[in-house]
Protein backbone atom coordinates (compact mmCIF):
# COMPACT_ATOMS: atom_id res chain seq x y z
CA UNK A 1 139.83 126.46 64.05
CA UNK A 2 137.92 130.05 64.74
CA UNK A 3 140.51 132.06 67.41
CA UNK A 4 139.19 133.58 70.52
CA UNK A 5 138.61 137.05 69.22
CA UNK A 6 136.83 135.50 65.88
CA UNK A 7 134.79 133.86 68.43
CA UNK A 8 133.93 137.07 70.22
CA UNK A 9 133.07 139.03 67.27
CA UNK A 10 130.62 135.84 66.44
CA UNK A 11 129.25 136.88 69.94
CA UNK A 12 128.96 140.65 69.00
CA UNK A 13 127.21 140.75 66.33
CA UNK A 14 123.51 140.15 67.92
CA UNK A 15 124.12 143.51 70.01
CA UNK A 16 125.51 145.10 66.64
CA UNK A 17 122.76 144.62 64.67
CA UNK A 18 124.90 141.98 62.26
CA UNK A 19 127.22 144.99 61.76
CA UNK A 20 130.63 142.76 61.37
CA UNK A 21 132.72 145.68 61.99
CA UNK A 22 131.36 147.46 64.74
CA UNK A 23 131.80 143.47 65.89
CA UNK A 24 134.57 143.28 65.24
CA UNK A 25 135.79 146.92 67.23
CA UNK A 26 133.84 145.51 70.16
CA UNK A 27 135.87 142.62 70.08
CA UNK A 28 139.15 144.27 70.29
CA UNK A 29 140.41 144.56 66.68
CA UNK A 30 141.72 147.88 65.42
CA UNK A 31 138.58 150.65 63.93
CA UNK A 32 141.34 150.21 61.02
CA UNK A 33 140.91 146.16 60.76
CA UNK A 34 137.66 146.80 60.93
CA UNK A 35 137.12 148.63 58.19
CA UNK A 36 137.87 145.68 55.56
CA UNK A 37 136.05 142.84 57.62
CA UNK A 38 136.62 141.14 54.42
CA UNK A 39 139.88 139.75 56.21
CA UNK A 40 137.75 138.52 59.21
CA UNK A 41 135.45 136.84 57.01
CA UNK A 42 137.70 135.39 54.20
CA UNK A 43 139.88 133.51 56.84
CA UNK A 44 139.39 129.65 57.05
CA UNK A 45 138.47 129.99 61.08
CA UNK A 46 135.79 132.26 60.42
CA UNK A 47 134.36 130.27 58.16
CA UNK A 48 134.51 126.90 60.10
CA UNK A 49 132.73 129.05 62.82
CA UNK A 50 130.06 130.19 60.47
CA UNK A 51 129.68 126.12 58.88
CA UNK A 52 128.74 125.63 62.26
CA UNK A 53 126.50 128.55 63.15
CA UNK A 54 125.10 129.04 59.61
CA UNK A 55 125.30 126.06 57.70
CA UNK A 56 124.58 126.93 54.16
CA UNK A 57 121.99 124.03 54.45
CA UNK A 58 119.83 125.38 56.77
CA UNK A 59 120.20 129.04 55.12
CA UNK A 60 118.93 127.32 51.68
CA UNK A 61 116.11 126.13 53.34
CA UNK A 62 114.78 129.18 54.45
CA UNK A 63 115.18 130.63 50.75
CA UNK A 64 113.36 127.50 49.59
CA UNK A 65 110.69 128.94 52.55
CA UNK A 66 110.67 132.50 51.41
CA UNK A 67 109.29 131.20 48.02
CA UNK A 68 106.23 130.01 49.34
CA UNK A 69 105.66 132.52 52.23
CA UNK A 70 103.69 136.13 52.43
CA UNK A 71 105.43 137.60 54.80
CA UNK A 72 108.87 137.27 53.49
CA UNK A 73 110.30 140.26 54.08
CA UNK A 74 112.21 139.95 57.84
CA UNK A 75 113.59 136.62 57.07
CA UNK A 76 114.59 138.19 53.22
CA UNK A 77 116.49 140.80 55.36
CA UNK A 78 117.89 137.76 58.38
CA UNK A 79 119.16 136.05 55.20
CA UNK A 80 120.98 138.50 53.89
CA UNK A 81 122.62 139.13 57.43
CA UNK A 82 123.74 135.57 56.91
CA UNK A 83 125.04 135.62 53.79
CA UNK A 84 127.06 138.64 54.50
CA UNK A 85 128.61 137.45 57.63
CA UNK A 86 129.56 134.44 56.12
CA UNK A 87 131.20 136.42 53.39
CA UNK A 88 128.99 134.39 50.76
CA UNK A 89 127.58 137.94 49.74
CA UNK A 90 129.52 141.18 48.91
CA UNK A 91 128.32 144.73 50.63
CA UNK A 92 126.83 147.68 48.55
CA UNK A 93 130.62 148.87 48.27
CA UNK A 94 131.04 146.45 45.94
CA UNK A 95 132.98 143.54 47.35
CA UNK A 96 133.41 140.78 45.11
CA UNK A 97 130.23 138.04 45.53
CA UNK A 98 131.48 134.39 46.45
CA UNK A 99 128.00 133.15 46.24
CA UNK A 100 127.61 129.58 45.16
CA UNK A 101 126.14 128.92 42.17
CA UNK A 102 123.05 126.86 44.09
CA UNK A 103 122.49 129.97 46.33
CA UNK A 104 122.86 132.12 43.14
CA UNK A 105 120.22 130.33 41.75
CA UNK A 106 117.52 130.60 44.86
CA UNK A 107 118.03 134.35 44.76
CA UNK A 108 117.33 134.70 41.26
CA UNK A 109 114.24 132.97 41.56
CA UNK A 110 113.20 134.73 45.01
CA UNK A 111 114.26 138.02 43.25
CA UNK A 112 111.90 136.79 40.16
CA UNK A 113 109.18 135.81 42.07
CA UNK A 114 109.42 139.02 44.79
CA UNK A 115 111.04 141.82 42.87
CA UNK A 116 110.89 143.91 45.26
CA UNK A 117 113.14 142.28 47.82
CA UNK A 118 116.18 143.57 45.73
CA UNK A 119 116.93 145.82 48.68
């Protein structure tokens, strides 16, 4: 079960722009905590929270979307939000992906089919 401050940082991150850390600061955790939100979003109560805000169902329907729609491009960027606050996709630092291999899959065929959404 997701703690009170994981649920406030789940709050924060609409005014934050998805930013998990500046969430995270808003919500009371340490500017040092927040620097490896990895922690935050690694933990089994984050991720509960996040099955039940973004269910990876409903996030591979919108990829499956994406394929067949022009203007692709906001929910492209909305997805990759939601990847990365689940902690399904690593940051440009480099953080190990924990993708599943299904999600792997949509991307690579998104990322075939739009090759410009790579970033």
């Amino acid at each position: 079960m997701a703690t009170l401050r994981q649920k406030i940082v789940a709050s924060k991150l609409v005014e934050n722009g998805g930013n998990i850390g500046r969430a995270m600061i808003s919500a009371g955790y340490a500017p040092a905590t927040a620097k490896t939100p990895q922690k935050l979003t690694n933990s089994i109560g984050w991720q509960k929270l996040m099955d039940k805000f973004l269910p990876d169902k409903k996030l591979l329907q919108v990829h499956q979307e994406l394929l067949d729609n022009p203007d692709w491009r906001a929910r492209d960027s909305g997805l990759d939000k939601a990847y990365k606050i689940k902690g399904k996709l690593g940051n440009t630092q480099g953080e190990k992906e924990t993708v599943s291999q299904e999600i792997r899959e949509v991307i690579f065929r998104i990322r075939t089919i739009l090759p410009d959404s790579q970033g």
